[in-house]
Protein backbone atom coordinates (compact mmCIF):
# COMPACT_ATOMS: atom_id res chain seq x y z
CA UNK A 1 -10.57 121.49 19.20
CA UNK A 2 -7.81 120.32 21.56
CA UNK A 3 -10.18 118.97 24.00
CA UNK A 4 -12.05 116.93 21.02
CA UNK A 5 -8.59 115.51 19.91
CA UNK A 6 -7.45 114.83 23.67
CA UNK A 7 -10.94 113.09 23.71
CA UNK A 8 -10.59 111.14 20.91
CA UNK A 9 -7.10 109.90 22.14
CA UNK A 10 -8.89 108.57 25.05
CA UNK A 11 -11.72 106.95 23.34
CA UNK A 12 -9.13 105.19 21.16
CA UNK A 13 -6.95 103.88 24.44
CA UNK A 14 -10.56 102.66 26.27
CA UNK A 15 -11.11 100.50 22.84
CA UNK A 16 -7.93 99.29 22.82
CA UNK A 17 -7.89 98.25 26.17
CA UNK A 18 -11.56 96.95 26.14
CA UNK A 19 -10.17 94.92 22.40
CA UNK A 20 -7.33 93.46 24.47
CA UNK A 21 -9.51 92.53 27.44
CA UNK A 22 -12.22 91.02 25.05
CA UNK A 23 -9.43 88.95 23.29
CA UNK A 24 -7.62 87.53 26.57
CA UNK A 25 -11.09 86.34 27.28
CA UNK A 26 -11.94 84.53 24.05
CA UNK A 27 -8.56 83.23 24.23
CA UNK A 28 -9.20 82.19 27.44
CA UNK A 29 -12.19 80.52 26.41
CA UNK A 30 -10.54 78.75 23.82
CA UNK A 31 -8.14 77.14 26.28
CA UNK A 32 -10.69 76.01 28.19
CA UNK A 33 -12.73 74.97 25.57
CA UNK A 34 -8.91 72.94 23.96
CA UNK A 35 -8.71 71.63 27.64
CA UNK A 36 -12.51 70.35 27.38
CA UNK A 37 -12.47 68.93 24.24
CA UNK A 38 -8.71 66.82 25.36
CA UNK A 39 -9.87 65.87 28.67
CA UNK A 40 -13.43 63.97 26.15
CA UNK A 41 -10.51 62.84 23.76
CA UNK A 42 -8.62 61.39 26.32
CA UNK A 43 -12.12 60.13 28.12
CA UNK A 44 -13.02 58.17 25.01
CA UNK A 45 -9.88 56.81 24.33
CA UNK A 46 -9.60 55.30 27.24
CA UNK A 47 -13.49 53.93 26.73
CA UNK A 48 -12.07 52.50 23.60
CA UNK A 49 -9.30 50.79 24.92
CA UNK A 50 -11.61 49.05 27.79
CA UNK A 51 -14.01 47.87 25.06
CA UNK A 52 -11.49 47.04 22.24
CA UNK A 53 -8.76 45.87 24.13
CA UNK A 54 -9.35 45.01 27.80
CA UNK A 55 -12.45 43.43 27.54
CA UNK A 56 -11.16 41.01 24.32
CA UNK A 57 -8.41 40.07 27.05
CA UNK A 58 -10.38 38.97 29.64
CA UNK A 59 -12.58 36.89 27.27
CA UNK A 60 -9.82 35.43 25.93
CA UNK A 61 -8.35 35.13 29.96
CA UNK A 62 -11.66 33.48 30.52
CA UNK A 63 -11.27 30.37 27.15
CA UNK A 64 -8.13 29.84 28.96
CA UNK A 65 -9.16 29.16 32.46
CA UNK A 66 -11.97 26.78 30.41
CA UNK A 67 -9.20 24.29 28.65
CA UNK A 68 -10.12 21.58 30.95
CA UNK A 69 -13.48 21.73 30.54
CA UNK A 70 -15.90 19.57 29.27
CA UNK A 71 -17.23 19.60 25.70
CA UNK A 72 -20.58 21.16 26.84
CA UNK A 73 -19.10 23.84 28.92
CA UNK A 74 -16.40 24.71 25.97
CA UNK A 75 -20.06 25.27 23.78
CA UNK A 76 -21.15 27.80 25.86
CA UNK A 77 -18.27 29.21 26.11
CA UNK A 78 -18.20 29.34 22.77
CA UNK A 79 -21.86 31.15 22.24
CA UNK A 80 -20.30 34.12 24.03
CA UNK A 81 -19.66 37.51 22.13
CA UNK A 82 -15.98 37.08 21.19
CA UNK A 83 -14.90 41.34 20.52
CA UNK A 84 -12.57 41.08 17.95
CA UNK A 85 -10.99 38.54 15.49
CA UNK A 86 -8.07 37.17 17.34
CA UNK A 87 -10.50 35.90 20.41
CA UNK A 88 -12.36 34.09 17.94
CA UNK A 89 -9.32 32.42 16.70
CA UNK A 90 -8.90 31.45 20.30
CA UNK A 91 -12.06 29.09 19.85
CA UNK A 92 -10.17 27.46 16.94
CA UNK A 93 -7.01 26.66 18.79
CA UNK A 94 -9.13 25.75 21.72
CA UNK A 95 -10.33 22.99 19.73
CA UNK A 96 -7.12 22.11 18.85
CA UNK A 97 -5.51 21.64 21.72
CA UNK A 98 -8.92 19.51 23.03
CA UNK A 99 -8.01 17.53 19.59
CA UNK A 100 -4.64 17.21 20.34
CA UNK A 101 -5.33 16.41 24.17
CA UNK A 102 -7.85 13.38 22.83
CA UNK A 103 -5.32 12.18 20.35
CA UNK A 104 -2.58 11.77 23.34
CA UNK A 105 -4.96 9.87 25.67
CA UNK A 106 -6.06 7.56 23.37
CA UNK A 107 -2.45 7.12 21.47
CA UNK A 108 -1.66 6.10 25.58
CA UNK A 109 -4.85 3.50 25.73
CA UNK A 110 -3.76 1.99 22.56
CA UNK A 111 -0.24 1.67 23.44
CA UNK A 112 -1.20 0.15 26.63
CA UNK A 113 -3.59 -2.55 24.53
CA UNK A 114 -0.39 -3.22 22.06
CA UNK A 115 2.05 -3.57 25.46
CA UNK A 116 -0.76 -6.23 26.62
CA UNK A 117 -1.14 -7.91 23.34
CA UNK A 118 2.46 -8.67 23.31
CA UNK A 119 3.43 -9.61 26.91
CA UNK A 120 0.72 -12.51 26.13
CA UNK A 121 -0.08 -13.07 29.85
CA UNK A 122 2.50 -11.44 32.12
CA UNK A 123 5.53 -13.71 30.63
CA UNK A 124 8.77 -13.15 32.63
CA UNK A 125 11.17 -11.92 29.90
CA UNK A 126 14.22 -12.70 32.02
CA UNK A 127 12.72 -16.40 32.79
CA UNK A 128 12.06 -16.84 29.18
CA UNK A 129 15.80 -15.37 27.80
CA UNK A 130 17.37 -17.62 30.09
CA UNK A 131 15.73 -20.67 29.37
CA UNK A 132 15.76 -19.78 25.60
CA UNK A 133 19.36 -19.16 25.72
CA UNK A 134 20.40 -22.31 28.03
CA UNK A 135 18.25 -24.31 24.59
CA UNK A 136 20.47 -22.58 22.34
CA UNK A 137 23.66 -23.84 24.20
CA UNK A 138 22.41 -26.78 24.46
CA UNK A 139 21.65 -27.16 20.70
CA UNK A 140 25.70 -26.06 20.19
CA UNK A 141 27.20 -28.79 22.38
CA UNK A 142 24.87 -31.47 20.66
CA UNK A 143 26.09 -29.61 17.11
CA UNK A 144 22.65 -28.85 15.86
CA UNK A 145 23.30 -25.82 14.52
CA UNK A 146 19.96 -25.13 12.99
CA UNK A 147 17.86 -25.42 16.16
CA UNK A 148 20.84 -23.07 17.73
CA UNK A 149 19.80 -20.58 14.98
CA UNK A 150 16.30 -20.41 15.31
CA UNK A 151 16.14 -20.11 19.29
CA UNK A 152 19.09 -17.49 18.65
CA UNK A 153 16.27 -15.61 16.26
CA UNK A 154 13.60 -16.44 18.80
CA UNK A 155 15.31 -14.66 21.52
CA UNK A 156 15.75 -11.49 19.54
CA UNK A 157 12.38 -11.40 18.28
CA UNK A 158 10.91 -11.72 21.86
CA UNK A 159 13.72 -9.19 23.15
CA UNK A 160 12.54 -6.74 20.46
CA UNK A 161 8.77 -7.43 20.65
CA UNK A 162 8.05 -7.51 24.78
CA UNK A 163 11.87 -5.55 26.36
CA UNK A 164 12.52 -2.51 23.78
CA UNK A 165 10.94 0.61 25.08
CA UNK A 166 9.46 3.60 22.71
CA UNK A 167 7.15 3.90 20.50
CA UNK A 168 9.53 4.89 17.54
CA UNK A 169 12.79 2.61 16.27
CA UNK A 170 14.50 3.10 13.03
CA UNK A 171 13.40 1.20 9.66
CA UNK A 172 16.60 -0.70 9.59
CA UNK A 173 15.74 -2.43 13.06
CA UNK A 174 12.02 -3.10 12.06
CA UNK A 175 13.72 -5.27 9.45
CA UNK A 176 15.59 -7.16 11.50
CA UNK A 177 13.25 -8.11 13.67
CA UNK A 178 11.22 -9.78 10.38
CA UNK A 179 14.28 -11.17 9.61
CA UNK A 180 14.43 -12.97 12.82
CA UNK A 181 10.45 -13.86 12.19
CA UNK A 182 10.97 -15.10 9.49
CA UNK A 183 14.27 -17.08 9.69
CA UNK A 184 11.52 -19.15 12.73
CA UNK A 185 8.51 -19.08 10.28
CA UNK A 186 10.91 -20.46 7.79
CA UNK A 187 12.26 -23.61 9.87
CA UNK A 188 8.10 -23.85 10.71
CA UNK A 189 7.06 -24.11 7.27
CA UNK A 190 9.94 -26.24 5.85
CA UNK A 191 11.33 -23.01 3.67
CA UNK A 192 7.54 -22.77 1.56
CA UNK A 193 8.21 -19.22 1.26
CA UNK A 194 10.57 -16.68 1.37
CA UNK A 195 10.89 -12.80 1.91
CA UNK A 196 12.55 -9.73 -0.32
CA UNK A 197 13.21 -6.18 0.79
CA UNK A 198 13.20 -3.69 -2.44
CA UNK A 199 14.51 -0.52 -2.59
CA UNK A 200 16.24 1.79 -4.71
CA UNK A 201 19.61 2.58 -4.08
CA UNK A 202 19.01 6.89 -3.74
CA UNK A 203 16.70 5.92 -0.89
CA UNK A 204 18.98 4.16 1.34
CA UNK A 205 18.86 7.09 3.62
CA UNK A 206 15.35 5.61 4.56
CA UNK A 207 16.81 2.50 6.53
CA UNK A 208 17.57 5.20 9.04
CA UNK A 209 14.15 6.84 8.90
CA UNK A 210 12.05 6.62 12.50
CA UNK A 211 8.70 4.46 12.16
CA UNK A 212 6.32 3.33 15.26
CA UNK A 213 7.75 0.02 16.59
CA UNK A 214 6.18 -3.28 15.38
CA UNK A 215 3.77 -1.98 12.47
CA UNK A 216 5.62 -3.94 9.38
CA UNK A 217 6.33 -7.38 11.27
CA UNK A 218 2.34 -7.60 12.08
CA UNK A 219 1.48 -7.33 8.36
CA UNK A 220 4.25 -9.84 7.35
CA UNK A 221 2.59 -12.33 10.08
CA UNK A 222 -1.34 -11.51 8.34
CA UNK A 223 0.17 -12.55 4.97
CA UNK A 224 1.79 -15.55 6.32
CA UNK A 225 -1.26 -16.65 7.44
CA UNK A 226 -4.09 -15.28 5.98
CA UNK A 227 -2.69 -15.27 2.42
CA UNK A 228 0.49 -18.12 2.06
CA UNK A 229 -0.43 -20.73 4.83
CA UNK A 230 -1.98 -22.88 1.74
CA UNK A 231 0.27 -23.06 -0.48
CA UNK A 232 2.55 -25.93 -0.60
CA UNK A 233 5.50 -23.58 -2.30
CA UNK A 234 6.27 -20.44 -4.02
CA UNK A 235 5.58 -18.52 -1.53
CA UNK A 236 6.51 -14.89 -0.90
CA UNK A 237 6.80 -12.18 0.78
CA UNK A 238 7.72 -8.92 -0.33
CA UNK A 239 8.31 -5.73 1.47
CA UNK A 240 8.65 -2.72 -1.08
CA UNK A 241 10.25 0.78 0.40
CA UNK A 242 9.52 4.16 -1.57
CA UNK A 243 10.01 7.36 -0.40
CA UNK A 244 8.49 10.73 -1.91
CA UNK A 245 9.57 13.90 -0.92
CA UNK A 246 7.37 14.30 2.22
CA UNK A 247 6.07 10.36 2.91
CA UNK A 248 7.65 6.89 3.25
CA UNK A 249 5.39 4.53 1.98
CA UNK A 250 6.12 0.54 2.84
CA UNK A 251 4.04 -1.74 0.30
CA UNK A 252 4.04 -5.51 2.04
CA UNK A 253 2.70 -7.65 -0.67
CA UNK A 254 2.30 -11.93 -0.82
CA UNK A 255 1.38 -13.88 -3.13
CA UNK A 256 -1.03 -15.94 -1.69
CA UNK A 257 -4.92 -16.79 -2.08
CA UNK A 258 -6.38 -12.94 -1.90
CA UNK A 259 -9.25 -11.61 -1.33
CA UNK A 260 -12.82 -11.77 -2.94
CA UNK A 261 -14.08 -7.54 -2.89
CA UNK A 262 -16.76 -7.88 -0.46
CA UNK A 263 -14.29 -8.98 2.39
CA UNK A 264 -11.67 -6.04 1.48
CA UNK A 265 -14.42 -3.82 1.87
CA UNK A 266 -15.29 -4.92 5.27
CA UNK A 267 -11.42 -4.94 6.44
CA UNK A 268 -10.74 -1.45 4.91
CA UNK A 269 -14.01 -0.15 6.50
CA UNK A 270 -12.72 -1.55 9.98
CA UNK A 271 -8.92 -0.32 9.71
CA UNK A 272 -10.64 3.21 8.76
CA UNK A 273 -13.04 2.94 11.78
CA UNK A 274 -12.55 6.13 14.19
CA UNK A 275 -14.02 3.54 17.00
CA UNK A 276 -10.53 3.27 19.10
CA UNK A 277 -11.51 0.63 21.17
CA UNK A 278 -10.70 -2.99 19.71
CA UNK A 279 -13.76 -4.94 19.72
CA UNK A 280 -14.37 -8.90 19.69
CA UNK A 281 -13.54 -9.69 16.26
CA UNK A 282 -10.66 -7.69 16.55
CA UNK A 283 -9.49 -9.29 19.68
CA UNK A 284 -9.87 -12.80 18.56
CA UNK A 285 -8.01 -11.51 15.17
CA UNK A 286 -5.12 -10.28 17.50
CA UNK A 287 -5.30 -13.93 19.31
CA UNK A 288 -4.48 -15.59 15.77
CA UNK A 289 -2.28 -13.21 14.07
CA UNK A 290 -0.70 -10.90 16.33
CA UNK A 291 -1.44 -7.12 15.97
CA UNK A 292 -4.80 -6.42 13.48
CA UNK A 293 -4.07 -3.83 10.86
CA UNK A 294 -6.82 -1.44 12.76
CA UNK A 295 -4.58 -1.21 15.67
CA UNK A 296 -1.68 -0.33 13.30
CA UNK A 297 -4.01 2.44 11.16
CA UNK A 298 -5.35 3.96 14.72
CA UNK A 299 -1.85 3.77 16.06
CA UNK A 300 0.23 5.50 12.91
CA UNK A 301 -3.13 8.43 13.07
CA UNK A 302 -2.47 9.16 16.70
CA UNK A 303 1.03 9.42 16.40
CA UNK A 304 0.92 11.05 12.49
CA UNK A 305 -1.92 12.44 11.48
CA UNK A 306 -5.43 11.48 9.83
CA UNK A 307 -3.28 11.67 6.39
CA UNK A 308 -1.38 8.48 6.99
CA UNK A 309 -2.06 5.16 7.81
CA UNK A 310 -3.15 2.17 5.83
CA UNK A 311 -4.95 1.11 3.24
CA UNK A 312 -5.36 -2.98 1.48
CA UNK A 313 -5.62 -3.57 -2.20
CA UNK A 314 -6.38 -7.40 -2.77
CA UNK A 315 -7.77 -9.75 -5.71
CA UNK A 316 -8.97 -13.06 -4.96
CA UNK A 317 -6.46 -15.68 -6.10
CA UNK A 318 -3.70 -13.33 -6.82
CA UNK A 319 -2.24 -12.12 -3.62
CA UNK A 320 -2.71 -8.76 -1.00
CA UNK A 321 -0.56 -5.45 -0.98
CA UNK A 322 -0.83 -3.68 2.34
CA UNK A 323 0.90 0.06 1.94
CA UNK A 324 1.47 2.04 5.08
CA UNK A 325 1.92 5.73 4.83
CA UNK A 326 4.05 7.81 7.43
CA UNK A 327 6.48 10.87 7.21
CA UNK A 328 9.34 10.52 5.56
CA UNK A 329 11.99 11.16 8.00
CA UNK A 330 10.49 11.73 10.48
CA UNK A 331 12.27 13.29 13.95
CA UNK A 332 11.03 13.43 17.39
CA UNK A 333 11.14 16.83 19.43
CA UNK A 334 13.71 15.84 21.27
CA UNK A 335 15.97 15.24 18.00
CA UNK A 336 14.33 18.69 16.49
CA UNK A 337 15.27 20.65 19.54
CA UNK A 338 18.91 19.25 19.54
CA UNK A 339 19.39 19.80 15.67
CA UNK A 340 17.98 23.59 16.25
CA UNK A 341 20.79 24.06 18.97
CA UNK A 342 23.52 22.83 17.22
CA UNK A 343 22.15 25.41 14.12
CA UNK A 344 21.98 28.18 16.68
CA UNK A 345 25.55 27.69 17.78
């Protein structure tokens, strides 16, 4: 009986050491198997980060290296599997900056075409100031103060229109240079017309507003001559400034002889032309009238926007109203950055 106890004892102490060996070994199996199954984890996450992540960047590594490439090779480029939303996005601002690229080089041609149209021939501005003012003195010792006047106003119309550098001036000096204009077209024309600046007195602020350089005088010019040359008197000039709460809008309105519709059609159809380059009409409009209203439109687009520019509204025998759109006070970067600093300190 003893001996079948003392056996049973030992039995008991084989299974329990046989239970304890069996259980370290499915435990170790378990770690092995938690080992396996983190070392796959770990293995597809870093899969997933190659194809999600990695791959996306290169692509996108890839639309950069292509900025300066031509509009076929940007297509292609384009036809490519793009991997996840932001790299398509890329695409879009790809074509933006090609936009913005275009917009800059031909904002530079046509600037170079307005600098030509205005030097008239490679004048000598110092040459021409001198001899202008040595007339003017001359016109003060021999007391004739009205030619004085208008070669004084002839002087600062020329200094304004061929020496002043930059694109953008403010309002205020725009008008004085029509002033000048129109003080010579005046003493031309025997006083037949006149001119009137309107605006209200809560928008005074606008005289200091930055506009592109020589885009009212131009218009003033067309109406002198296209619209007022023909009448004997009465005639006038008016140059209207509103401002809204995001544009400044400049109505220049005569009234002279007009338009008949089929002609406005044709001019508004040519200022809204996309073509940049001037072509022969347009030149030999330039010859007789200074700067066409296309070259203004394309020139206010580059610089704006495709939401601004101009637009005509005539009627035969009653007179034109040209109304040019741009930003209401509107600041170069320059002037942005500095106003951002002085915030910042």
């Amino acid at each position: 009986m003893k001996f079948g106890k003392k056996l049973e004892r030992l039995l008991l102490a084989e299974m329990g050491v046989c239970l304890i060996v069996l259980l370290l070994s499915v435990s170790d199996r378990c770690s092995s198997m938690a080992i396996l199954l983190s070392t796959l984890f770990q293995i597809f996450m870093i899969i997933y980060i190659i194809v999600v992540l990695v791959h996306p960047l290169q692509a996108y590594a890839r639309i950069l290296e292509h900025l300066n490439k031509t509009e076929f090779e940007r297509e292609k480029l384009r036809m490519a599997p793009a991997g996840v939303p932001f790299v398509k996005e890329t695409y879009s601002l790809l074509d933006r900056y090609a936009a913005y690229k275009t917009r800059k080089n031909n904002a530079q041609i046509l600037n170079k075409q307005t600098e030509l149209t205005a030097l008239q021939s490679q004048i000598n501005p110092h040459f021409l100031y001198n001899t202008l003012e040595t007339i003017r003195g001359q016109a003060l010792i021999d007391d004739n103060e009205e030619i004085a006047k208008m070669v004084e106003a002839l002087s600062a119309f020329f200094r304004y229109s061929i020496s002043r550098k930059g694109n953008l001036v403010t309002l205020r000096d725009e008008l004085a240079n029509i002033e000048n204009y129109m003080l010579i077209q005046r003493y031309r024309f025997n006083n037949r017309f006149s001119m009137e600046v309107l605006i209200d007195e809560e928008d005074e602020e606008a005289f200091d507003f930055l506009i592109p350089r020589l885009i009212i005088q131009p218009v003033v010019e067309n109406a002198i001559f296209h619209g007022l040359e023909e009448k004997l008197e009465g005639g006038k000039v008016t140059i209207d400034i509103i401002v809204t709460d995001k544009n400044l809008i400049l109505m220049i309105s005569d009234n002279g002889k007009g338009m008949d519709v089929n002609t406005l059609k044709e001019l508004n159809a040519r200022i809204q032309s996309n073509n940049v380059e001037l072509d022969d009409r347009e030149e030999r409009n330039q010859r007789n009238t200074g700067i066409a209203l296309p070259n203004i439109h394309k020139r206010i687009q580059l610089l704006f926007g495709e939401e601004y520019g101009v637009n005509v509204y005539s009627t035969a025998g009653q007179g034109t109203d040209v109304e040019i759109t741009i930003p209401a006070n509107y600041k170069t970067d320059r002037e942005k950055d500095h106003e951002e600093r002085i915030v910042e300190n």
